[in-house]
N, C-alpha and C. Protein backbone atom coordinates (compact mmCIF):
# COMPACT_ATOMS: atom_id res chain seq x y z
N UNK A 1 -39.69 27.88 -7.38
CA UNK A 1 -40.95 27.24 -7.06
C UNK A 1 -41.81 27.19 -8.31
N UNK A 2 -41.99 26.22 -8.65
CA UNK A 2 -43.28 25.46 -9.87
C UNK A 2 -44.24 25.19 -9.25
N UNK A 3 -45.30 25.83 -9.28
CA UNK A 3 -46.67 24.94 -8.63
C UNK A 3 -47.58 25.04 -9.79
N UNK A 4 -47.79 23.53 -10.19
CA UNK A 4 -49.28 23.60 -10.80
C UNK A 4 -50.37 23.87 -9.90
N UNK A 5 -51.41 24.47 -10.99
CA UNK A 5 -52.40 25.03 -10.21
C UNK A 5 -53.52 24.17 -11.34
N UNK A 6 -54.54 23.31 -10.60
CA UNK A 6 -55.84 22.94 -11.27
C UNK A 6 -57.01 23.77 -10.98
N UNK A 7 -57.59 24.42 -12.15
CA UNK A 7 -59.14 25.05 -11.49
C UNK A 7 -59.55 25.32 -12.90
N UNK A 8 -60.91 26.37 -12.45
CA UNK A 8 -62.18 26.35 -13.36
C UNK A 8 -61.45 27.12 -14.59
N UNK A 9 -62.34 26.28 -15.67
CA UNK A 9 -62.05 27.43 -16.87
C UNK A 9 -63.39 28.33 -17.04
N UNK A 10 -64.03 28.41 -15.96
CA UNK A 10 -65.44 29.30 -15.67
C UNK A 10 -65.00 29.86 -14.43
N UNK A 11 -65.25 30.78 -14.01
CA UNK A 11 -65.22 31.79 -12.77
C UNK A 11 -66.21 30.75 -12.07
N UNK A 12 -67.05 30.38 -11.92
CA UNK A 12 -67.83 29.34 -11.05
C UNK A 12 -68.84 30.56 -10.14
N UNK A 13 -69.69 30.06 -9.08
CA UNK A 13 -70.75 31.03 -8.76
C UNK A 13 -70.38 32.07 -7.70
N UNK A 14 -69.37 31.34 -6.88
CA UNK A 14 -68.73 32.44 -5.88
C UNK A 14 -67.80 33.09 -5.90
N UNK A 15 -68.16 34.46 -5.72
CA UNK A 15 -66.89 35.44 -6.19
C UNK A 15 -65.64 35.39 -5.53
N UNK A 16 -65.43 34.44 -4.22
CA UNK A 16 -64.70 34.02 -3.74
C UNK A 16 -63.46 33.16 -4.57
N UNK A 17 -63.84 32.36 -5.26
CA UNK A 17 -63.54 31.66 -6.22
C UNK A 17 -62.09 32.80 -7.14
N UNK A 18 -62.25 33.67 -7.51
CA UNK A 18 -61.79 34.62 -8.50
C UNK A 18 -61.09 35.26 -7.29
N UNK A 19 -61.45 35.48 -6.44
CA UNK A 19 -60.54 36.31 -5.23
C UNK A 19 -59.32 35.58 -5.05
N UNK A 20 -59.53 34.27 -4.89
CA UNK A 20 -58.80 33.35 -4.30
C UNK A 20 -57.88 32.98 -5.53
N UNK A 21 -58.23 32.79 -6.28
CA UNK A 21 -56.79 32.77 -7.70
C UNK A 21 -56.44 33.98 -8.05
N UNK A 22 -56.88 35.33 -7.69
CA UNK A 22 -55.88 36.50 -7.81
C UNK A 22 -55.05 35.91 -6.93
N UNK A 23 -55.40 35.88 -5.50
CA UNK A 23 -54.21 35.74 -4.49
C UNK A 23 -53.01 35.10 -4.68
N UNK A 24 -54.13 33.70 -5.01
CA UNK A 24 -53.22 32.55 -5.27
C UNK A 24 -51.94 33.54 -6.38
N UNK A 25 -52.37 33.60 -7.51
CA UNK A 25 -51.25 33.89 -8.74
C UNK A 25 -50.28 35.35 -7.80
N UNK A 26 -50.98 36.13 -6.95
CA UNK A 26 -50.22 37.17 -6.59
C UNK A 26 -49.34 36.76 -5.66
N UNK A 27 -49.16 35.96 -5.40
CA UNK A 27 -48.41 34.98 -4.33
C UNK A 27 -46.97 34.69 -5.29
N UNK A 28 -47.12 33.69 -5.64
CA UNK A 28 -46.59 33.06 -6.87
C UNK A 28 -45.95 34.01 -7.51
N UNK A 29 -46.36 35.02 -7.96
CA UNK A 29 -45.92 36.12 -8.29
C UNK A 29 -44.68 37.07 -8.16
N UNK A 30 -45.12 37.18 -6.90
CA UNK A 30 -44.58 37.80 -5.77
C UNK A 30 -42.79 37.32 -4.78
N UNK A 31 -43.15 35.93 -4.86
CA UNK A 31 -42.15 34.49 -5.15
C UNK A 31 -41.60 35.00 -6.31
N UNK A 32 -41.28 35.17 -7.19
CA UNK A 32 -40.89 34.88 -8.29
C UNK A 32 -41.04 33.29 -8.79
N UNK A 33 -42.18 32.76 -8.46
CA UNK A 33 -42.52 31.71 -8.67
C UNK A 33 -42.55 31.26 -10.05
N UNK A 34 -43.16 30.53 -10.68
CA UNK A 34 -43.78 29.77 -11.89
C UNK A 34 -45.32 29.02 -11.81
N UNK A 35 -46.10 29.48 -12.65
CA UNK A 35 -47.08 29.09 -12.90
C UNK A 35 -47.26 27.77 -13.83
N UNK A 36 -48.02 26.53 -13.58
CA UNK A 36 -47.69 25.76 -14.58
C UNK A 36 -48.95 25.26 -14.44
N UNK A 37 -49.63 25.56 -15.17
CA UNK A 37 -51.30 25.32 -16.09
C UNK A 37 -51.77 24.96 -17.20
N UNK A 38 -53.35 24.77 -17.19
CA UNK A 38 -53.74 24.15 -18.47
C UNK A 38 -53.54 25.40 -19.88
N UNK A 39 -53.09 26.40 -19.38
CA UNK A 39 -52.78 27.75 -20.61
C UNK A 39 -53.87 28.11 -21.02
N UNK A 40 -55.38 27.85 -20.18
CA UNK A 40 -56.27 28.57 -20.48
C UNK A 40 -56.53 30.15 -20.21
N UNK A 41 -57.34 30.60 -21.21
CA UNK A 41 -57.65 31.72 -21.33
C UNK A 41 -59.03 32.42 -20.56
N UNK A 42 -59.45 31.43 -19.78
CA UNK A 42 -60.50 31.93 -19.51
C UNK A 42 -60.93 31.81 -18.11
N UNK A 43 -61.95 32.07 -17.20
CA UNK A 43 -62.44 31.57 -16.07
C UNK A 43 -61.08 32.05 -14.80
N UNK A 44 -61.21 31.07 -14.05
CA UNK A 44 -60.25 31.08 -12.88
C UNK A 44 -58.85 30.86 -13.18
N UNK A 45 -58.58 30.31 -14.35
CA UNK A 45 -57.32 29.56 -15.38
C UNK A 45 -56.80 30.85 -15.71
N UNK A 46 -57.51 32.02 -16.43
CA UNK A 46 -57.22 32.88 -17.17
C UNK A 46 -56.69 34.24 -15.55
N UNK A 47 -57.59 33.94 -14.39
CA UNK A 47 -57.30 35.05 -13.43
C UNK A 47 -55.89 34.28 -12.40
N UNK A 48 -56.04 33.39 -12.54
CA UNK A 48 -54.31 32.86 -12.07
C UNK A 48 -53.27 33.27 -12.63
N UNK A 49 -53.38 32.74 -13.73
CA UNK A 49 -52.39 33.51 -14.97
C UNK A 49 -51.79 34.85 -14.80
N UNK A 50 -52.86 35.53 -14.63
CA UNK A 50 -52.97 37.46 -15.08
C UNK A 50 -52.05 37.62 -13.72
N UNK A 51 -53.09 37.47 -12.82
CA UNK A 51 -52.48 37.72 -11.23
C UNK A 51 -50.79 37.56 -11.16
N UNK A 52 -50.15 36.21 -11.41
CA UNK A 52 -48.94 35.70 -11.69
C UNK A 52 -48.22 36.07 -12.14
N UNK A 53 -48.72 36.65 -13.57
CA UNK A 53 -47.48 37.29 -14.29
C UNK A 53 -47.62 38.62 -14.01
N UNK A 54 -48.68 39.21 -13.91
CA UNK A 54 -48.27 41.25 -13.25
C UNK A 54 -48.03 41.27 -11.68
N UNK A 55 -47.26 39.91 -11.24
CA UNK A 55 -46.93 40.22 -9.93
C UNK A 55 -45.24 39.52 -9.87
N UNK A 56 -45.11 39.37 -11.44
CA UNK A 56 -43.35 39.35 -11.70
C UNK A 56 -42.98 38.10 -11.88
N UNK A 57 -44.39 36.79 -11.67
CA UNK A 57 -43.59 35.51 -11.94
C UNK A 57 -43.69 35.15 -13.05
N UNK A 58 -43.83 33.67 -12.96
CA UNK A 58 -43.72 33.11 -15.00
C UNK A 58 -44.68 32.18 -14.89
N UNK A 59 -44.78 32.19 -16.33
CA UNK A 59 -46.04 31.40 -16.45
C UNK A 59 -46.14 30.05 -17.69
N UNK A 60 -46.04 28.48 -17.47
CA UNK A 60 -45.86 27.15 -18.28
C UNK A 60 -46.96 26.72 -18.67
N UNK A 61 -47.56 27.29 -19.73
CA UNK A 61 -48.67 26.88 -20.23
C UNK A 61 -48.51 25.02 -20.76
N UNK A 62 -49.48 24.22 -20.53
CA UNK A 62 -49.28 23.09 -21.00
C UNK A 62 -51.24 23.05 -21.73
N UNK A 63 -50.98 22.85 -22.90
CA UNK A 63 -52.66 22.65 -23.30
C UNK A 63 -52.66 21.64 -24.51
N UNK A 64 -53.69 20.63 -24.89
CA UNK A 64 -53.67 20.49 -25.91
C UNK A 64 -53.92 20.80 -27.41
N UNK A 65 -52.88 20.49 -28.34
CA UNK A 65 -53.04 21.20 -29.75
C UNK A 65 -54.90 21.35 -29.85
N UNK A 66 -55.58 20.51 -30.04
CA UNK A 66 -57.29 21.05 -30.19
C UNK A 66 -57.88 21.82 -29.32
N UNK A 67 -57.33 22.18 -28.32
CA UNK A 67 -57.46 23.68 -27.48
C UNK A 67 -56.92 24.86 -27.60
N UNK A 68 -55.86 24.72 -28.51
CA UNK A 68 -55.26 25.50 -29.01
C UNK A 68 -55.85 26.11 -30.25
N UNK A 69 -56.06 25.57 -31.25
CA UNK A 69 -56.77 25.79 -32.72
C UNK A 69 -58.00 26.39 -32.30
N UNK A 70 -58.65 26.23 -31.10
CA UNK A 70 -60.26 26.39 -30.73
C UNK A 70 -59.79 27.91 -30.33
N UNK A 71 -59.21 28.50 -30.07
CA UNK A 71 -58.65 29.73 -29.84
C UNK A 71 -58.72 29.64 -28.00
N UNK A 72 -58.43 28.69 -27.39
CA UNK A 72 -58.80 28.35 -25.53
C UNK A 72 -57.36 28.77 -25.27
N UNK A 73 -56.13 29.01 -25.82
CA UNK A 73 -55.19 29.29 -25.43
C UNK A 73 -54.73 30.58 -24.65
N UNK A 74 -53.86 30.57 -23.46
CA UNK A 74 -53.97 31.92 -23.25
C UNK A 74 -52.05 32.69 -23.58
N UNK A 75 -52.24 33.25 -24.67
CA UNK A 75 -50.96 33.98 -25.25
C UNK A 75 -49.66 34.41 -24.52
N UNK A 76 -50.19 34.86 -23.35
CA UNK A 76 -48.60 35.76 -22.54
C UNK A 76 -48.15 34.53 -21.56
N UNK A 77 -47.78 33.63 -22.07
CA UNK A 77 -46.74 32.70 -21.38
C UNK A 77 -45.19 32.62 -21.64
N UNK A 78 -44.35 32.45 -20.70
CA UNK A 78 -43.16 32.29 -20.80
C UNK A 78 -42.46 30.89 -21.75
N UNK A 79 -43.37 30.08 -21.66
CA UNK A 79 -43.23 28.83 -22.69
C UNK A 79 -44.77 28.15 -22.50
N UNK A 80 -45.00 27.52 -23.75
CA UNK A 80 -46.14 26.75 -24.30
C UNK A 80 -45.48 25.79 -24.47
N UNK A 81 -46.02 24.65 -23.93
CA UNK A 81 -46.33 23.05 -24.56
C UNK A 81 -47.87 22.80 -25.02
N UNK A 82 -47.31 22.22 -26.38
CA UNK A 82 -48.77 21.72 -26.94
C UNK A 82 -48.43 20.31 -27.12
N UNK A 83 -49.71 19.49 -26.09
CA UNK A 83 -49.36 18.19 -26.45
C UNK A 83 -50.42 17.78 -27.37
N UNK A 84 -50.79 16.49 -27.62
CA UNK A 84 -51.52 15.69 -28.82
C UNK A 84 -52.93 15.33 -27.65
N UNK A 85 -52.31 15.15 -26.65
CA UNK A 85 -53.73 14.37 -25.76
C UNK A 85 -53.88 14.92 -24.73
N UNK A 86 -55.32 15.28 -23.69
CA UNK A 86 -55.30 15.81 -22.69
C UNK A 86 -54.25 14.78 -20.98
N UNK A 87 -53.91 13.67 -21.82
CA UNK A 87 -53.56 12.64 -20.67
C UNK A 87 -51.83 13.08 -20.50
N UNK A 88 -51.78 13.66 -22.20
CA UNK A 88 -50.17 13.95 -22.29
C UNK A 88 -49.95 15.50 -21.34
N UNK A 89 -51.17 16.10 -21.56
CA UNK A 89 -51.35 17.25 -21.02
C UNK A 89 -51.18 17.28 -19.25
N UNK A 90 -51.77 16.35 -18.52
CA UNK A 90 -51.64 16.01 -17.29
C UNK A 90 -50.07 15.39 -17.04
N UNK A 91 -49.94 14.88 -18.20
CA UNK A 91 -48.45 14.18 -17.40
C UNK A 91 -47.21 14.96 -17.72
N UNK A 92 -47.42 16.30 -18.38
CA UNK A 92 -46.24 16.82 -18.34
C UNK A 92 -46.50 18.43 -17.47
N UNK A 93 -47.77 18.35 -17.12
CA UNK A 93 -47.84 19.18 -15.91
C UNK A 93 -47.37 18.31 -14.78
N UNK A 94 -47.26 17.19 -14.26
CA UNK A 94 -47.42 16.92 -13.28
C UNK A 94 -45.35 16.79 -13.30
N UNK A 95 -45.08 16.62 -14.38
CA UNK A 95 -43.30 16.48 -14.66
C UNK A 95 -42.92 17.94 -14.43
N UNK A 96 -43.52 19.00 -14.97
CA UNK A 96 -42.65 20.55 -14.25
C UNK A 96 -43.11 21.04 -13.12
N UNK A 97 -43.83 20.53 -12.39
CA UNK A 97 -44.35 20.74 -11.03
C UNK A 97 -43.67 20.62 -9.71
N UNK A 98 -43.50 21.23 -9.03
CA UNK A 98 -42.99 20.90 -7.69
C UNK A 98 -43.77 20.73 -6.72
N UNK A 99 -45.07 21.86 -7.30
CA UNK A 99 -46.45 21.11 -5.91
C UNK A 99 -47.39 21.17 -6.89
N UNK A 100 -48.55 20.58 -6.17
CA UNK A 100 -50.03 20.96 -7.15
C UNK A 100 -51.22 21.52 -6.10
N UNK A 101 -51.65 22.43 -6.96
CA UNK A 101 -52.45 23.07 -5.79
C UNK A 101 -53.64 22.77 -7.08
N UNK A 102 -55.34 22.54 -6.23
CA UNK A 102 -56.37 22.57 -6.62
C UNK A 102 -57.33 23.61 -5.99
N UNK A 103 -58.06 24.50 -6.76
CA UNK A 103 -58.27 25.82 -6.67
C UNK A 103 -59.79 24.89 -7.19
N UNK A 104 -61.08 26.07 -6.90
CA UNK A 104 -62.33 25.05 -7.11
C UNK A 104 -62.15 25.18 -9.04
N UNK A 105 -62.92 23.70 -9.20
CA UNK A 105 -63.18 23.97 -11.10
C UNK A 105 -64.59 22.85 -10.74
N UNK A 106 -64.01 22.75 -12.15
CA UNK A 106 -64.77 20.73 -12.55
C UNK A 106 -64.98 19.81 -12.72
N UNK A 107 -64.96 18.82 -13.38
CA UNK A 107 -64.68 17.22 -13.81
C UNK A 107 -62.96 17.65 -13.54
N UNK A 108 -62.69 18.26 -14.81
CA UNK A 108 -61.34 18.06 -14.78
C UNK A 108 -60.37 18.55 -13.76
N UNK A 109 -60.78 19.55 -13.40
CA UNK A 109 -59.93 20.07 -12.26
C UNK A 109 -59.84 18.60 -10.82
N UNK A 110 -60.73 17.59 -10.76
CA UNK A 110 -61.24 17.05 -10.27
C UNK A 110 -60.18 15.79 -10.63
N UNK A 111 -60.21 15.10 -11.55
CA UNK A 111 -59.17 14.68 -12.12
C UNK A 111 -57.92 14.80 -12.14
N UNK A 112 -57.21 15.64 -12.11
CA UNK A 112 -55.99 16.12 -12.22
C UNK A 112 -55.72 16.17 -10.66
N UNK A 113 -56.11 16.60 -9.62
CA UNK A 113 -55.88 16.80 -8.44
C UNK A 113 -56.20 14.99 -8.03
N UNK A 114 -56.39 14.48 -8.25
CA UNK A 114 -57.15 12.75 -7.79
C UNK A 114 -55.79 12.25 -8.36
N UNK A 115 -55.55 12.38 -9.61
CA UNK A 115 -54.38 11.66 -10.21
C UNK A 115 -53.10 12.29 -9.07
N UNK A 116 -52.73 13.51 -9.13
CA UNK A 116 -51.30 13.49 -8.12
C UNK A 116 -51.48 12.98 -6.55
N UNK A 117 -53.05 12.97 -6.19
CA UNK A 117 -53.17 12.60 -4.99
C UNK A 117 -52.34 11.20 -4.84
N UNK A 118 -53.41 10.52 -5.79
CA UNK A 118 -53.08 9.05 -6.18
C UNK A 118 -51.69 8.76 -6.65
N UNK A 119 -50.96 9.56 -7.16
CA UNK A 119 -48.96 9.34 -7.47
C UNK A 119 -48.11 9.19 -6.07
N UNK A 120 -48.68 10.54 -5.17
CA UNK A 120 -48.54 10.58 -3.79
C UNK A 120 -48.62 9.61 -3.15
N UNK A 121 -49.92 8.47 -2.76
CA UNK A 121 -50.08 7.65 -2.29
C UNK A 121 -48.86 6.43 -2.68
N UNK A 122 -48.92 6.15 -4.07
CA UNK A 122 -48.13 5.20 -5.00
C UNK A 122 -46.56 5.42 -4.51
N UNK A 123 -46.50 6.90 -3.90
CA UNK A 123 -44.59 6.75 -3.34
C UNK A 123 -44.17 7.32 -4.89
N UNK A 124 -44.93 7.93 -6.22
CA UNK A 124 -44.10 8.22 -7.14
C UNK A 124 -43.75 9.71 -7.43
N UNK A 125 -43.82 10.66 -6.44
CA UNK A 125 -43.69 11.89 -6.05
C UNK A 125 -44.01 11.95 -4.04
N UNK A 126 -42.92 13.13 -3.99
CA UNK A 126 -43.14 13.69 -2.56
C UNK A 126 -43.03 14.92 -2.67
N UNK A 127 -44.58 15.29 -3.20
CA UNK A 127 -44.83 16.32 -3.30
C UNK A 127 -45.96 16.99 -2.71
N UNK A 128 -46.17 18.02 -2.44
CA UNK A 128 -47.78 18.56 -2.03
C UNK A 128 -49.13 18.70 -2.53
N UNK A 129 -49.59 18.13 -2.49
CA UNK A 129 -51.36 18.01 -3.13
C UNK A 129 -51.95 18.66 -2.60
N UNK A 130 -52.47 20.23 -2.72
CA UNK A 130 -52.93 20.97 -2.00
C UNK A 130 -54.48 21.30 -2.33
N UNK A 131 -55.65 21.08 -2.00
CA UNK A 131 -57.19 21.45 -2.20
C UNK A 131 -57.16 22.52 -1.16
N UNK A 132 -57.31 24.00 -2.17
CA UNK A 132 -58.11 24.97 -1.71
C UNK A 132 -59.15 25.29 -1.37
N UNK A 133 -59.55 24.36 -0.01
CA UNK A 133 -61.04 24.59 -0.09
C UNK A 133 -62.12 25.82 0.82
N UNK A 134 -62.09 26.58 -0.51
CA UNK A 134 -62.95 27.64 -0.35
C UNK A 134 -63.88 27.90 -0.12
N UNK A 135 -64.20 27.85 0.69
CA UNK A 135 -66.08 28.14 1.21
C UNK A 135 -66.37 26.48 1.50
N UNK A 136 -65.73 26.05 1.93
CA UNK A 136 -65.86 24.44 2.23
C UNK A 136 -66.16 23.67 0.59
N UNK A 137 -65.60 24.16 -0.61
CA UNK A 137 -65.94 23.86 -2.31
C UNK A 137 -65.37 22.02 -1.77
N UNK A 138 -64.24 21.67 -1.05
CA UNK A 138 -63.72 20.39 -1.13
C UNK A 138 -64.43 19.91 0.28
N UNK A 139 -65.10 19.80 0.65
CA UNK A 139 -65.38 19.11 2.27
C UNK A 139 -65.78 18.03 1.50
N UNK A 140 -66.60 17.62 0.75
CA UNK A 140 -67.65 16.37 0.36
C UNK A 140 -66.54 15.12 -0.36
N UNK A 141 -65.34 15.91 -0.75
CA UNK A 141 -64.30 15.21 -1.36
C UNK A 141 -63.41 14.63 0.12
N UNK A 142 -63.51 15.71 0.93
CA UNK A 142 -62.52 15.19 2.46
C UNK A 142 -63.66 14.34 2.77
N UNK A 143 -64.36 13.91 3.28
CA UNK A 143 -65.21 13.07 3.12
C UNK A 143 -65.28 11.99 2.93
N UNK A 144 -65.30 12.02 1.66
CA UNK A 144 -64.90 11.23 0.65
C UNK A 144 -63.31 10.11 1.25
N UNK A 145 -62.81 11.18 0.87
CA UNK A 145 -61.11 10.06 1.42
C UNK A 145 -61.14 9.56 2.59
N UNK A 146 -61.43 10.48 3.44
CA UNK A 146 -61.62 9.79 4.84
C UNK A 146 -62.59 8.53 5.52
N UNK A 147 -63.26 8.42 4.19
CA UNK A 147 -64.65 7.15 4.17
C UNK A 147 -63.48 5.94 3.33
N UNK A 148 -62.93 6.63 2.85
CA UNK A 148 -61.71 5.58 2.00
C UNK A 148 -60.83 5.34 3.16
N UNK A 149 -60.30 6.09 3.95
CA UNK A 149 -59.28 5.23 4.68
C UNK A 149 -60.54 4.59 5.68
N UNK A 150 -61.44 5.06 6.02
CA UNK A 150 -62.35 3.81 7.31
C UNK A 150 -62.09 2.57 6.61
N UNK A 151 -62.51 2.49 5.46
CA UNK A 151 -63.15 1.71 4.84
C UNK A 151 -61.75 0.32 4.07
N UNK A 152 -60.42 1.22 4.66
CA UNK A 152 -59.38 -0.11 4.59
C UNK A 152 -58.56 0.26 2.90
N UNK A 153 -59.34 1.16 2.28
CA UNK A 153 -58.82 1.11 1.16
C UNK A 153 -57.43 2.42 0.57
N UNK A 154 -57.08 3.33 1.86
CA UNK A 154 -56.02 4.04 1.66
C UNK A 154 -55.35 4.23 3.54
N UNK A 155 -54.48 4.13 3.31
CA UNK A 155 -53.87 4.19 4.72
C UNK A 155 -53.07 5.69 5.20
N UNK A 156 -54.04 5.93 6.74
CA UNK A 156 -53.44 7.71 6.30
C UNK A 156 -51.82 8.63 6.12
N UNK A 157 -51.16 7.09 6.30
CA UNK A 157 -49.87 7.49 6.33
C UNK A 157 -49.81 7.98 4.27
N UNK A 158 -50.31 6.97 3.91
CA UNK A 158 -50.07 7.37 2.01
C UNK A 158 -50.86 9.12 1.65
N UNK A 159 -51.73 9.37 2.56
CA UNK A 159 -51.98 10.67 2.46
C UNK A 159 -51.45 12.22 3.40
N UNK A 160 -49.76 11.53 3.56
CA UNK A 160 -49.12 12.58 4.38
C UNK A 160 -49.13 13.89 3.28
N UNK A 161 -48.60 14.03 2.22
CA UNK A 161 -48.51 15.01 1.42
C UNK A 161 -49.90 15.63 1.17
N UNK A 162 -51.02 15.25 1.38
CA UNK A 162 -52.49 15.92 0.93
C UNK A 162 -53.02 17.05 1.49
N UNK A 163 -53.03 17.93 1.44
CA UNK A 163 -53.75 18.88 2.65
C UNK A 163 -55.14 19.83 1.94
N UNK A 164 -56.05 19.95 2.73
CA UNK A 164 -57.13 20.44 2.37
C UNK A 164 -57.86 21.60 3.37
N UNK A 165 -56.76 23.00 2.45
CA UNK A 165 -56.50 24.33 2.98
C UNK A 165 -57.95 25.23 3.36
N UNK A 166 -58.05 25.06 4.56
CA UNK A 166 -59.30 25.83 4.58
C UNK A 166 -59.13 27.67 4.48
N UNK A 167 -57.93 28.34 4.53
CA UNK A 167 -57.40 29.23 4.27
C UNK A 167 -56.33 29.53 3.74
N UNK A 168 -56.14 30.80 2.85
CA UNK A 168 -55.29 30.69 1.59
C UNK A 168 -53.85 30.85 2.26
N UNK A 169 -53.43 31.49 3.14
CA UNK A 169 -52.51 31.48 4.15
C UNK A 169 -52.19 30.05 4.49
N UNK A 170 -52.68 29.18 4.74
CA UNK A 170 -52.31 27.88 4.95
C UNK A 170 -51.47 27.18 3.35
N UNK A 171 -52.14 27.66 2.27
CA UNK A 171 -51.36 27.22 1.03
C UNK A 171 -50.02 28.11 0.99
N UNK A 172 -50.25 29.30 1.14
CA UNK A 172 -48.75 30.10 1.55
C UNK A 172 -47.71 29.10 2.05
N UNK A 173 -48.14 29.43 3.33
CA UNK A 173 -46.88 28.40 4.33
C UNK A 173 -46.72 27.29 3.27
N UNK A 174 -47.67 26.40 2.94
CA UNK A 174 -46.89 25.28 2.81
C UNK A 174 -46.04 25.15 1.38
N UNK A 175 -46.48 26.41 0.32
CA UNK A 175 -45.48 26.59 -0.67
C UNK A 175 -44.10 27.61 -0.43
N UNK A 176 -44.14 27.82 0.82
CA UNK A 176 -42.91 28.44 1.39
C UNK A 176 -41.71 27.93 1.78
């Protein structure tokens, strides 16, 4: 099991947030899973990581070279990719992935979870798009899609793979 994981490179305001990517990575872990991330060092990025690998799994850092030089890298990975662009960075996470789970972040975490949603829809993966939504962090985004399918512009069959986990047990099962 490969699951990318998108989230904050800030711990963000709820300590929930940091609870929920120990788990997450102790899970994964625990699996003898694989971690496959932006190889940050810091925030929720950096407590996925930790969790993951002192719970026996591995960990695919993907970051770009100018995140790297900035010292944003985080060292104890099983393999590093350094790409040239953050777009190269998304598309070769989304190539060693088997699911993608979105854990709360920001713009980008935001991005990256929209793009596999959107591959999903397109039929170019059948894979799981999973939003952890923690303390309701994704409701305004469910929302959101669901104003998109009223509205004629996604059909809910293209969002069979999407799910928007209101408990971390629910991301379990479905990476099981």
């Amino acid at each position: 099991m490969k699951v990318a994981v998108y989230c904050g490179s800030l711990m963000g305001a709820d300590p929930d947030f940091e609870k929920t990517a120990s788990e997450l990575g102790d899970f994964i872990g625990s699996k003898g899973g694989t971690l496959v991330w932006g190889c940050g060092n810091s925030g929720l990025m950096n407590t996925v990581a930790d969790h993951t690998i002192n719970a026996g799994g591995h960990a695919i850092g993907v970051i770009p070279g100018f995140m790297k030089e900035k010292g944003y890298a985080y060292d104890n990975v099983d393999q590093m990719y350094v790409t040239e662009t953050m777009a190269e960075r998304k598309s070769k996470m989304i190539e060693l992935a088997d699911h993608y789970v979105a854990l709360p972040g920001g713009p980008g975490t935001l991005e990256e979870i929209a793009e596999v949603i959107s591959y999903s829809k397109l039929g170019l993966h059948n894979k799981y798009c999973i939003l952890c939504n923690v303390n309701g962090f994704y409701d305004m985004l469910k929302v959101q899609i669901e104003k998109m399918c009223e509205a004629g512009f996604v059909e809910k069959e293209d969002l069979k793979n999407v799910y928007f986990a209101n408990e971390l047990q629910e991301v379990f099962d479905l990476l099981s």
